[in-house]
ModelCIF file with pLDDT and N, C-alpha, C, O atoms, coordinates in Angstrom:
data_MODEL
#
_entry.id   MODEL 
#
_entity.id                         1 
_entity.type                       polymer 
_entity.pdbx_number_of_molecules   1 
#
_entity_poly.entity_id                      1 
_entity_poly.type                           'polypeptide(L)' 
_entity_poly.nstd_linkage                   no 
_entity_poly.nstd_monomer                   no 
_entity_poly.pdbx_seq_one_letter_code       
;(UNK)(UNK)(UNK)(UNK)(UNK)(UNK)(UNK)(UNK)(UNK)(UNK)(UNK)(UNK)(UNK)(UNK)(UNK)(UNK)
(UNK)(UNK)(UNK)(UNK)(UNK)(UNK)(UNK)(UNK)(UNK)(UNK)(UNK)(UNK)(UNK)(UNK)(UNK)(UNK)
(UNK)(UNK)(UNK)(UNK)(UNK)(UNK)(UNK)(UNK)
;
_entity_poly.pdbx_seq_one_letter_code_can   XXXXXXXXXXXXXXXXXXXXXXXXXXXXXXXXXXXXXXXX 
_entity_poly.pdbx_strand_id                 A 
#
loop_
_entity_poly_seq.entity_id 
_entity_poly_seq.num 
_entity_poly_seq.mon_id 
_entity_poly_seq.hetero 
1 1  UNK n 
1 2  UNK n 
1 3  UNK n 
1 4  UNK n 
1 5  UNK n 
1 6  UNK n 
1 7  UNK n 
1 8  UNK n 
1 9  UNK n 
1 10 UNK n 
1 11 UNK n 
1 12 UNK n 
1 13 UNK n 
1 14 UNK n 
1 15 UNK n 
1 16 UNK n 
1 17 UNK n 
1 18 UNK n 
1 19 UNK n 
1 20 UNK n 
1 21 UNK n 
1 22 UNK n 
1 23 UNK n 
1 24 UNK n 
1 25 UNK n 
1 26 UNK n 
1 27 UNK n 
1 28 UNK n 
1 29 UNK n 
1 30 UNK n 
1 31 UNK n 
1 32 UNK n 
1 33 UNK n 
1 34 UNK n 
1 35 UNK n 
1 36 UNK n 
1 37 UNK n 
1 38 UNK n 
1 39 UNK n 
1 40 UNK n 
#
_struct_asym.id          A 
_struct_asym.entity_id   1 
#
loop_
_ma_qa_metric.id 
_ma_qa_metric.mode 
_ma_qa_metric.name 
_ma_qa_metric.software_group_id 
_ma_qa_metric.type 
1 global pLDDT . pLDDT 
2 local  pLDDT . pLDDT 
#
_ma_qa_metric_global.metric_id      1 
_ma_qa_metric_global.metric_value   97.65 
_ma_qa_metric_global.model_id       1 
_ma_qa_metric_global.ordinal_id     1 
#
loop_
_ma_qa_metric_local.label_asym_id 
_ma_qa_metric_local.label_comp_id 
_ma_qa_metric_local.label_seq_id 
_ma_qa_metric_local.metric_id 
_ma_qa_metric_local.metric_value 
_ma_qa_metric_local.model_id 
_ma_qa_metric_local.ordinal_id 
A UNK 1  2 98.00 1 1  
A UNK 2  2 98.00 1 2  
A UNK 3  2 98.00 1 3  
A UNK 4  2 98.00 1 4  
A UNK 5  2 98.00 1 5  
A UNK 6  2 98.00 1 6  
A UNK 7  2 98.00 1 7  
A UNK 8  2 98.00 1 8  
A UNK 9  2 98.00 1 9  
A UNK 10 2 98.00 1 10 
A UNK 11 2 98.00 1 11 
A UNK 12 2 98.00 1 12 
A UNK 13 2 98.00 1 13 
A UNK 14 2 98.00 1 14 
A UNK 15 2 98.00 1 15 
A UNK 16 2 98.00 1 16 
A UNK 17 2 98.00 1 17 
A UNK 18 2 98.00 1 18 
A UNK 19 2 98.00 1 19 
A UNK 20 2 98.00 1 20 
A UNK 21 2 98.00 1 21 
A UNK 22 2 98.00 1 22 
A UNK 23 2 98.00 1 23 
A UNK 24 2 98.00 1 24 
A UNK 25 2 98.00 1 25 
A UNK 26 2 98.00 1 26 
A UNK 27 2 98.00 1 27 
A UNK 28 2 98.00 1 28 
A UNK 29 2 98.00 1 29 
A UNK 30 2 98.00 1 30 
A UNK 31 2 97.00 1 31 
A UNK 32 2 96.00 1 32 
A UNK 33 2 95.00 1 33 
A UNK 34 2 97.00 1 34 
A UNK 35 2 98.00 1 35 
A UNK 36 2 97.00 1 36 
A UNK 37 2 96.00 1 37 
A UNK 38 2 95.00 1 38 
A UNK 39 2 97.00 1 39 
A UNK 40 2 98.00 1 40 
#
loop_
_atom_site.group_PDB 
_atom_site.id 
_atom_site.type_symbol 
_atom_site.label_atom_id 
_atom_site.label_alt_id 
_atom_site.label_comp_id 
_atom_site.label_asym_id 
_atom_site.label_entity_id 
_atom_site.label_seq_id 
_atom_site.pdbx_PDB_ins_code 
_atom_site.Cartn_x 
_atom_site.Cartn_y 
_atom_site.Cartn_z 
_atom_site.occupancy 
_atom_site.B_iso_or_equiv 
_atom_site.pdbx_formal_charge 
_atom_site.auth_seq_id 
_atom_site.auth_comp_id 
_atom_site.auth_asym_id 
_atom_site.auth_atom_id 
_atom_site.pdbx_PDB_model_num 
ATOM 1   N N  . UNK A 1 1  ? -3.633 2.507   -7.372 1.00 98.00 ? 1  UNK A N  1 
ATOM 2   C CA . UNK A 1 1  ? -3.924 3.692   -8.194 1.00 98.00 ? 1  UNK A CA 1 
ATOM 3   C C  . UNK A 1 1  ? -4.944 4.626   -7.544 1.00 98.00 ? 1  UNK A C  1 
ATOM 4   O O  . UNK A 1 1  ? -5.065 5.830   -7.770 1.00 98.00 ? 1  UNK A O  1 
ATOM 5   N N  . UNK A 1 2  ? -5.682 3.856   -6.674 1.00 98.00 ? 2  UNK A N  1 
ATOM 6   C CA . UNK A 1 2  ? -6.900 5.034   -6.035 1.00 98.00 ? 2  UNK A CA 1 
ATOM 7   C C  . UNK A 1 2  ? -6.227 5.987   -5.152 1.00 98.00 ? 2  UNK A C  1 
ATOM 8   O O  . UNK A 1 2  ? -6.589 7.152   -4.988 1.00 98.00 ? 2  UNK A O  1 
ATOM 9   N N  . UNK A 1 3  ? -5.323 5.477   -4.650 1.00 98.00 ? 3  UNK A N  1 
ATOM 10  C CA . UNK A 1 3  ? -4.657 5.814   -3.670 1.00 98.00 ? 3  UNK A CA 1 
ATOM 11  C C  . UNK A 1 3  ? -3.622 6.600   -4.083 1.00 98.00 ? 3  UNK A C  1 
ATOM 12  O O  . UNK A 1 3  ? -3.402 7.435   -3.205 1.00 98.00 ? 3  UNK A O  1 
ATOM 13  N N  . UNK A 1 4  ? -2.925 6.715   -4.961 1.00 98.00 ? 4  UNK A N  1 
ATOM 14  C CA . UNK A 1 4  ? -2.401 7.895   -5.414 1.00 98.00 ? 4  UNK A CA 1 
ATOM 15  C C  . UNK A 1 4  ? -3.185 8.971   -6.196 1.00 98.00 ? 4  UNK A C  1 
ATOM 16  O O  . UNK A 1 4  ? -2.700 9.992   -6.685 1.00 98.00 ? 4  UNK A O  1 
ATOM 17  N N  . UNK A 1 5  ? -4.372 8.609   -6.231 1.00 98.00 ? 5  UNK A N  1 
ATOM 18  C CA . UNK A 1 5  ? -5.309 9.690   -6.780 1.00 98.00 ? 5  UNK A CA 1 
ATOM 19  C C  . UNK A 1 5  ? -5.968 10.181  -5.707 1.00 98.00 ? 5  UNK A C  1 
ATOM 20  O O  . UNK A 1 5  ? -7.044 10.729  -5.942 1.00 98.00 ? 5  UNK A O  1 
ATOM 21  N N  . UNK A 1 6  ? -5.521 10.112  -4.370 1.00 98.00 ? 6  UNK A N  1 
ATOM 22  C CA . UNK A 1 6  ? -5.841 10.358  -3.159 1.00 98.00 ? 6  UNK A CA 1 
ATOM 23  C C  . UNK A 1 6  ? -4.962 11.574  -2.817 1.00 98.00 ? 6  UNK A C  1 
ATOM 24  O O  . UNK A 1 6  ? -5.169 12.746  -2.503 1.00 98.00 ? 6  UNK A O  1 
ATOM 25  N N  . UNK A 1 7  ? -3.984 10.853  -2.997 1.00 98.00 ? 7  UNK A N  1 
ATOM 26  C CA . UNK A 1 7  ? -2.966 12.004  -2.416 1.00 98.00 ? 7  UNK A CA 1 
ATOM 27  C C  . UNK A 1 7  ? -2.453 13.005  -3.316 1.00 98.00 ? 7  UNK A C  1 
ATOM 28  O O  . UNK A 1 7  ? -1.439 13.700  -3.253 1.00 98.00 ? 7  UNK A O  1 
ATOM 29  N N  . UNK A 1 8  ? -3.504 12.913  -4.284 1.00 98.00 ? 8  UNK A N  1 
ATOM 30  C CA . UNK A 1 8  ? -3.271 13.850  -5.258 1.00 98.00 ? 8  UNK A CA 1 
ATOM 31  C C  . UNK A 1 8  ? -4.036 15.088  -5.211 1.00 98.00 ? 8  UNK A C  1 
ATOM 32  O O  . UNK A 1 8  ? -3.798 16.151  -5.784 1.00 98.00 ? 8  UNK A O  1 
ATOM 33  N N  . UNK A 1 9  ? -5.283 14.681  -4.197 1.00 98.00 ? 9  UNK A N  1 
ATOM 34  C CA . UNK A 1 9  ? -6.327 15.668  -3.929 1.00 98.00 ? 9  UNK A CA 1 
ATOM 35  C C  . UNK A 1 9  ? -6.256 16.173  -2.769 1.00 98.00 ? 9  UNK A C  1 
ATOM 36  O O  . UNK A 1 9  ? -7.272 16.522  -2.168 1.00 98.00 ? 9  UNK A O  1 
ATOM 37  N N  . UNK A 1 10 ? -4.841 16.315  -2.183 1.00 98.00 ? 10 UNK A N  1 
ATOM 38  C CA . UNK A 1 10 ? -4.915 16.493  -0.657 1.00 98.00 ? 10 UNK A CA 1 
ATOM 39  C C  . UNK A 1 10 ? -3.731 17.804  -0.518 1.00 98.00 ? 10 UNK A C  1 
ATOM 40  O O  . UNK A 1 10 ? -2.674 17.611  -1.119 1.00 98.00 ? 10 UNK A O  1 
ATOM 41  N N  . UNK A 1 11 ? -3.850 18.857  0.100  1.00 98.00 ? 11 UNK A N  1 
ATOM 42  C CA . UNK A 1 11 ? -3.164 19.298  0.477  1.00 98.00 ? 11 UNK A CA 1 
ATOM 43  C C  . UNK A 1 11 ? -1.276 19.116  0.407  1.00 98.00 ? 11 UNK A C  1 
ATOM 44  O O  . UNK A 1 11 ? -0.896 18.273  1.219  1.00 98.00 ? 11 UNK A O  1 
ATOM 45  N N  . UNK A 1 12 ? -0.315 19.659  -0.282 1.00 98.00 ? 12 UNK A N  1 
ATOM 46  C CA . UNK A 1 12 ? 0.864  18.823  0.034  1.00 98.00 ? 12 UNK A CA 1 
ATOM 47  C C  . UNK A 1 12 ? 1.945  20.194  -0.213 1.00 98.00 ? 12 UNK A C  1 
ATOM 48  O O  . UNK A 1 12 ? 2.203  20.859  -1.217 1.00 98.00 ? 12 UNK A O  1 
ATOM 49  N N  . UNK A 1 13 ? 2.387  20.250  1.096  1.00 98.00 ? 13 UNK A N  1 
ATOM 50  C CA . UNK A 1 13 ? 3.727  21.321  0.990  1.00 98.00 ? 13 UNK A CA 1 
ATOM 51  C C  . UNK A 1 13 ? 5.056  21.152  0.068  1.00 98.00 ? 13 UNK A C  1 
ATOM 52  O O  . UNK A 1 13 ? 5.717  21.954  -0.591 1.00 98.00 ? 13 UNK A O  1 
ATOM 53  N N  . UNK A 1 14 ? 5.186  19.315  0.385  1.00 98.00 ? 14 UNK A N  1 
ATOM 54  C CA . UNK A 1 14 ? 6.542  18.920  -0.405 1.00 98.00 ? 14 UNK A CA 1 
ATOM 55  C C  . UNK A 1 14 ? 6.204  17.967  -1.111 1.00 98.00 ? 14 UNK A C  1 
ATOM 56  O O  . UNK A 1 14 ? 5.005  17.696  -1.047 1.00 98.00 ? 14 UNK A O  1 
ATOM 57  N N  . UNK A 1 15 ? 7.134  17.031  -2.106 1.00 98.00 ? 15 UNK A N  1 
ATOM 58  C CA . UNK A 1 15 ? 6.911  16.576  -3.029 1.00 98.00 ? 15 UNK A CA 1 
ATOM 59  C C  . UNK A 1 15 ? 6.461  15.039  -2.247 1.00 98.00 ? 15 UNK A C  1 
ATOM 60  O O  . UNK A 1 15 ? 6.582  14.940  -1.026 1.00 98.00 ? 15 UNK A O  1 
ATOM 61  N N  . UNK A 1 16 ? 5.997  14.013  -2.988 1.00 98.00 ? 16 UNK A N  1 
ATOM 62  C CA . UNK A 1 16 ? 5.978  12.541  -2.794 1.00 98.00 ? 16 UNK A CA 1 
ATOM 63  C C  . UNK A 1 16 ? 6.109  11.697  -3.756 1.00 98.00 ? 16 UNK A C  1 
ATOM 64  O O  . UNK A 1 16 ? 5.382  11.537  -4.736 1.00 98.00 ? 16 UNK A O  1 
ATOM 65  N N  . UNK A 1 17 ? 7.120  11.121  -3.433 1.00 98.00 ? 17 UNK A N  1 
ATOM 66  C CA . UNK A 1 17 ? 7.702  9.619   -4.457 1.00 98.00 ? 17 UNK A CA 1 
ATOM 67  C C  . UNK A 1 17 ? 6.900  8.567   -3.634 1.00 98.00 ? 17 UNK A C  1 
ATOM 68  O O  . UNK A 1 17 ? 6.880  8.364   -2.420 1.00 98.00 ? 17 UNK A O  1 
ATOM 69  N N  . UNK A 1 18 ? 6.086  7.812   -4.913 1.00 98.00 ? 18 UNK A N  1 
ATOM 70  C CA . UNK A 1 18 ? 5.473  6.724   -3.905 1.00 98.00 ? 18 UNK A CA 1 
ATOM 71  C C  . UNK A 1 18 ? 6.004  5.155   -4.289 1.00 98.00 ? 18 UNK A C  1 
ATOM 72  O O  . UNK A 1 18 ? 6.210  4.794   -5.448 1.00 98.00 ? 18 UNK A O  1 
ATOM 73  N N  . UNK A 1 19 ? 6.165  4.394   -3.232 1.00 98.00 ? 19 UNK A N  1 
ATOM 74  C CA . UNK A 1 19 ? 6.884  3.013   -3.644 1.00 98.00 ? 19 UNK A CA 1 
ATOM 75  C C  . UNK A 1 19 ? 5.579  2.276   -3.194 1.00 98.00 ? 19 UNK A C  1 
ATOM 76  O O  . UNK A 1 19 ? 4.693  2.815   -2.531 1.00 98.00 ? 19 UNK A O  1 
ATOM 77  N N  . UNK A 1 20 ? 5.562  0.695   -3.727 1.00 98.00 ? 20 UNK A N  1 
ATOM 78  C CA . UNK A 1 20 ? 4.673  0.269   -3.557 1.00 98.00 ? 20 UNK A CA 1 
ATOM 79  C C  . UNK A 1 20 ? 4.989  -1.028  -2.030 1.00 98.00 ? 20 UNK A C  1 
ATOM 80  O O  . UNK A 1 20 ? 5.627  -2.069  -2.182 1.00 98.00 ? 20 UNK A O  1 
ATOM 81  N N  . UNK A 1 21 ? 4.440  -0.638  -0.859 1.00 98.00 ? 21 UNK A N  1 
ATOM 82  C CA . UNK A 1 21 ? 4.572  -1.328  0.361  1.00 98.00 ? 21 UNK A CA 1 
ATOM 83  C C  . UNK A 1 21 ? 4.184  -3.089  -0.207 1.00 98.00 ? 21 UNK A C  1 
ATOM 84  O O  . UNK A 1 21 ? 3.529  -3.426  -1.194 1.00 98.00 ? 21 UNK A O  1 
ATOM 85  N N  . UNK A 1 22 ? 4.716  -3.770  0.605  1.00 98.00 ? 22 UNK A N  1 
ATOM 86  C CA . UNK A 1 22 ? 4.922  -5.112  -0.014 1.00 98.00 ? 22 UNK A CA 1 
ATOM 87  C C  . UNK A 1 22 ? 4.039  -5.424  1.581  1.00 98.00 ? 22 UNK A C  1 
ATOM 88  O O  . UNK A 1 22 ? 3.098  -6.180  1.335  1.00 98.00 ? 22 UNK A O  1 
ATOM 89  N N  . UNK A 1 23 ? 4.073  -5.178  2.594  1.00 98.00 ? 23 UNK A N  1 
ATOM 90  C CA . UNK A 1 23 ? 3.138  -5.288  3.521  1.00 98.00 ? 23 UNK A CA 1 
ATOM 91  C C  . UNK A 1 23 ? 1.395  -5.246  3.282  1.00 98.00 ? 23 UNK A C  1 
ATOM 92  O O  . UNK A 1 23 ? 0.845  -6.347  3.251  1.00 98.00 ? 23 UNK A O  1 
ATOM 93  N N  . UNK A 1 24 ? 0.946  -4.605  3.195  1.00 98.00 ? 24 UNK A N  1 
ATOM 94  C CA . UNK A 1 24 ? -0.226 -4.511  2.155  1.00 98.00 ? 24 UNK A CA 1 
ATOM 95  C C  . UNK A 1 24 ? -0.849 -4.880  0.977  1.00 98.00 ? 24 UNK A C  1 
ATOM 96  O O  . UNK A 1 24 ? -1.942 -4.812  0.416  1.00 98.00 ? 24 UNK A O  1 
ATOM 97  N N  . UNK A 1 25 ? 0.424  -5.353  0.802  1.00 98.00 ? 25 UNK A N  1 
ATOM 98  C CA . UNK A 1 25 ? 0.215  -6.147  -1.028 1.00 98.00 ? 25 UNK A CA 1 
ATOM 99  C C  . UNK A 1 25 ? 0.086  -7.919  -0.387 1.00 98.00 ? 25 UNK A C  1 
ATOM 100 O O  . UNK A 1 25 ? -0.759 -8.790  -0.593 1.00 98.00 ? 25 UNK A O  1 
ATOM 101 N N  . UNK A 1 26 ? 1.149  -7.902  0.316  1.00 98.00 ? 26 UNK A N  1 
ATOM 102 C CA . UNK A 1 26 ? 0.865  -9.637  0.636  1.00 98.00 ? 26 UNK A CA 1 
ATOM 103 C C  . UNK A 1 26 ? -0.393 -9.717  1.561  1.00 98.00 ? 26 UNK A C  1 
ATOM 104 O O  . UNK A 1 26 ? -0.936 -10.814 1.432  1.00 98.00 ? 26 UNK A O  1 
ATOM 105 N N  . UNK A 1 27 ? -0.976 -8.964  2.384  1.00 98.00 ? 27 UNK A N  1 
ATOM 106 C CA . UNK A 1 27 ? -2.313 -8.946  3.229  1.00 98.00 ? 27 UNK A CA 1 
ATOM 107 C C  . UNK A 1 27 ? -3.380 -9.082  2.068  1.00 98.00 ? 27 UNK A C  1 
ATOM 108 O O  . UNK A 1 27 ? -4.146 -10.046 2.066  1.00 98.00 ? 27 UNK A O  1 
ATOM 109 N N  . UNK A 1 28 ? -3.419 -8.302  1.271  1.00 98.00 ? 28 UNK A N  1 
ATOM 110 C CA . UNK A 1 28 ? -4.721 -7.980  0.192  1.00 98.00 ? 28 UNK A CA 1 
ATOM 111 C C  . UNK A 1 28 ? -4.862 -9.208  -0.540 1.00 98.00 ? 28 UNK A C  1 
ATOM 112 O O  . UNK A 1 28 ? -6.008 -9.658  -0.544 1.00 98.00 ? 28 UNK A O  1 
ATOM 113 N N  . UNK A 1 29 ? -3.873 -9.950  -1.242 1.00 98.00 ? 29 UNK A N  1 
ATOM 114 C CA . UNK A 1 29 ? -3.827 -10.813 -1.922 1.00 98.00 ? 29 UNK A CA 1 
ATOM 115 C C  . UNK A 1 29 ? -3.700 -12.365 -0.834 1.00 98.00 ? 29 UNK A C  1 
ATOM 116 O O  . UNK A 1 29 ? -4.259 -13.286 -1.430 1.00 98.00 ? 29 UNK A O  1 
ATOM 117 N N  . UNK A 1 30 ? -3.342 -12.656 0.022  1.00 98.00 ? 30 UNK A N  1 
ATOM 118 C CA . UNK A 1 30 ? -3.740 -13.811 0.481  1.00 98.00 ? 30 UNK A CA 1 
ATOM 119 C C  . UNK A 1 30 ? -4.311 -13.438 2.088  1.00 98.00 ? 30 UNK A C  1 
ATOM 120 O O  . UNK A 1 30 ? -3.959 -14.209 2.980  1.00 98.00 ? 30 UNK A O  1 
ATOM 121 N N  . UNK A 1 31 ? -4.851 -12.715 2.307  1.00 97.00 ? 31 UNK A N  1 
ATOM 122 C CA . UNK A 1 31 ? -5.269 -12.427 3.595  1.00 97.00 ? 31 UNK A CA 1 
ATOM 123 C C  . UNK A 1 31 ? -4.228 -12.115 4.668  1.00 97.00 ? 31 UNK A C  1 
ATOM 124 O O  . UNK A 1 31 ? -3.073 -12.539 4.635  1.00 97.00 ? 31 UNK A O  1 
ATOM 125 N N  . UNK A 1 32 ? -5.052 -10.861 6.203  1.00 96.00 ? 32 UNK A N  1 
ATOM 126 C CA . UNK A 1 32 ? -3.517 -10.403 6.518  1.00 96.00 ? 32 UNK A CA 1 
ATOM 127 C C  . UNK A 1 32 ? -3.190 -12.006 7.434  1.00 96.00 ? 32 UNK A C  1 
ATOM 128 O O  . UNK A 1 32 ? -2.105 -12.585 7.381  1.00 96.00 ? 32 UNK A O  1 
ATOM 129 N N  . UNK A 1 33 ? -4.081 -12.368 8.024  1.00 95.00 ? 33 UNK A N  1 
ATOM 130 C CA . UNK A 1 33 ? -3.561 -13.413 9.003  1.00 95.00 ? 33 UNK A CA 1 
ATOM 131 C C  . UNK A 1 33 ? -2.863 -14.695 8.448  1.00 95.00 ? 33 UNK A C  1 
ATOM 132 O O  . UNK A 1 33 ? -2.073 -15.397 9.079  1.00 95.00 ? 33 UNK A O  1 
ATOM 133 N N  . UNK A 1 34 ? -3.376 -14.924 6.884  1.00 97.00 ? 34 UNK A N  1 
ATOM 134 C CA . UNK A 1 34 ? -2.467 -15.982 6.398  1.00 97.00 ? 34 UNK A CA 1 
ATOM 135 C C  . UNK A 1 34 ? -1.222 -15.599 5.710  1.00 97.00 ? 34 UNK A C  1 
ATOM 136 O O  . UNK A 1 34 ? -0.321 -16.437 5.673  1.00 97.00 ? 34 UNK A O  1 
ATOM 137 N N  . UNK A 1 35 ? -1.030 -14.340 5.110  1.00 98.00 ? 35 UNK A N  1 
ATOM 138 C CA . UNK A 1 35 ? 0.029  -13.736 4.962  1.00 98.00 ? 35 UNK A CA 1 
ATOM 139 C C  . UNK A 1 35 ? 1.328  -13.528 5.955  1.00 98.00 ? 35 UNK A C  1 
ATOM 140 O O  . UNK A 1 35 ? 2.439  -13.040 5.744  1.00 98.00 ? 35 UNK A O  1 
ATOM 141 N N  . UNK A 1 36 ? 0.716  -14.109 7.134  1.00 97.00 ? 36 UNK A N  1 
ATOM 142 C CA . UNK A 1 36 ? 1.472  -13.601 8.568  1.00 97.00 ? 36 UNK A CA 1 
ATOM 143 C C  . UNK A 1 36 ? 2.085  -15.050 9.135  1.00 97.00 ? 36 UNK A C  1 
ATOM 144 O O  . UNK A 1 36 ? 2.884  -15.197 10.060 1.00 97.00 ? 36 UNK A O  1 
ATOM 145 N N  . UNK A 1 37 ? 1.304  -16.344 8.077  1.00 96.00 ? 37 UNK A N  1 
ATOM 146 C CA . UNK A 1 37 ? 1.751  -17.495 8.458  1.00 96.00 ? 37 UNK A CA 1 
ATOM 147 C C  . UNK A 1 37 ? 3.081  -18.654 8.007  1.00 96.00 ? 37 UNK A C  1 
ATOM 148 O O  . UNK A 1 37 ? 3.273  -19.840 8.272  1.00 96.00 ? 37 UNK A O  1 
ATOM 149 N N  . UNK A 1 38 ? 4.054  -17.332 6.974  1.00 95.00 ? 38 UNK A N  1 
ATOM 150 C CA . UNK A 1 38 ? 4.902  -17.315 6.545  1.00 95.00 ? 38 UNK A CA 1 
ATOM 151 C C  . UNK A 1 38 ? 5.309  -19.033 5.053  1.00 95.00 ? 38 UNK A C  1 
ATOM 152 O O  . UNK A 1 38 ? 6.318  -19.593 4.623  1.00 95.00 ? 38 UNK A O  1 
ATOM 153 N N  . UNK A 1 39 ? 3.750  -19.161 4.841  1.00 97.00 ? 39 UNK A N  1 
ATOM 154 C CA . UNK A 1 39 ? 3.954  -19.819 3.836  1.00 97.00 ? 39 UNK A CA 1 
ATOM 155 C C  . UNK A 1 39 ? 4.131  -19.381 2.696  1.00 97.00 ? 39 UNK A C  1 
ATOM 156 O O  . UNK A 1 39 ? 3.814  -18.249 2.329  1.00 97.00 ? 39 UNK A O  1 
ATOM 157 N N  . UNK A 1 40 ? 4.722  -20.345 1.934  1.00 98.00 ? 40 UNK A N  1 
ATOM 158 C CA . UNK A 1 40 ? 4.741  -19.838 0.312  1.00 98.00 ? 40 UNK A CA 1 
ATOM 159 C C  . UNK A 1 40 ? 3.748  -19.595 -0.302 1.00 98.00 ? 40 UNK A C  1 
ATOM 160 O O  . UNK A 1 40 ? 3.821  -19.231 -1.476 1.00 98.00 ? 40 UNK A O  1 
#
């Protein structure tokens, strides 16, 4: 949510649909290097 309140304050010629990256979501929540160690 901060983060679309980011790009809400920024300059923007065309529109943006935002999806939520699943890359970043599994880093944040179990760390990026154990996220990368392909456990459950």
């Amino acid at each position: 949510p901060q983060f679309l309140d980011k790009l809400d304050n920024i300059p923007k010629g065309i529109n943006l649909l935002p999806y939520v990256p699943m890359n970043p979501l599994l880093g944040y929540v179990m760390g990026i290097d154990e996220s990368k160690t392909g456990r459950m």
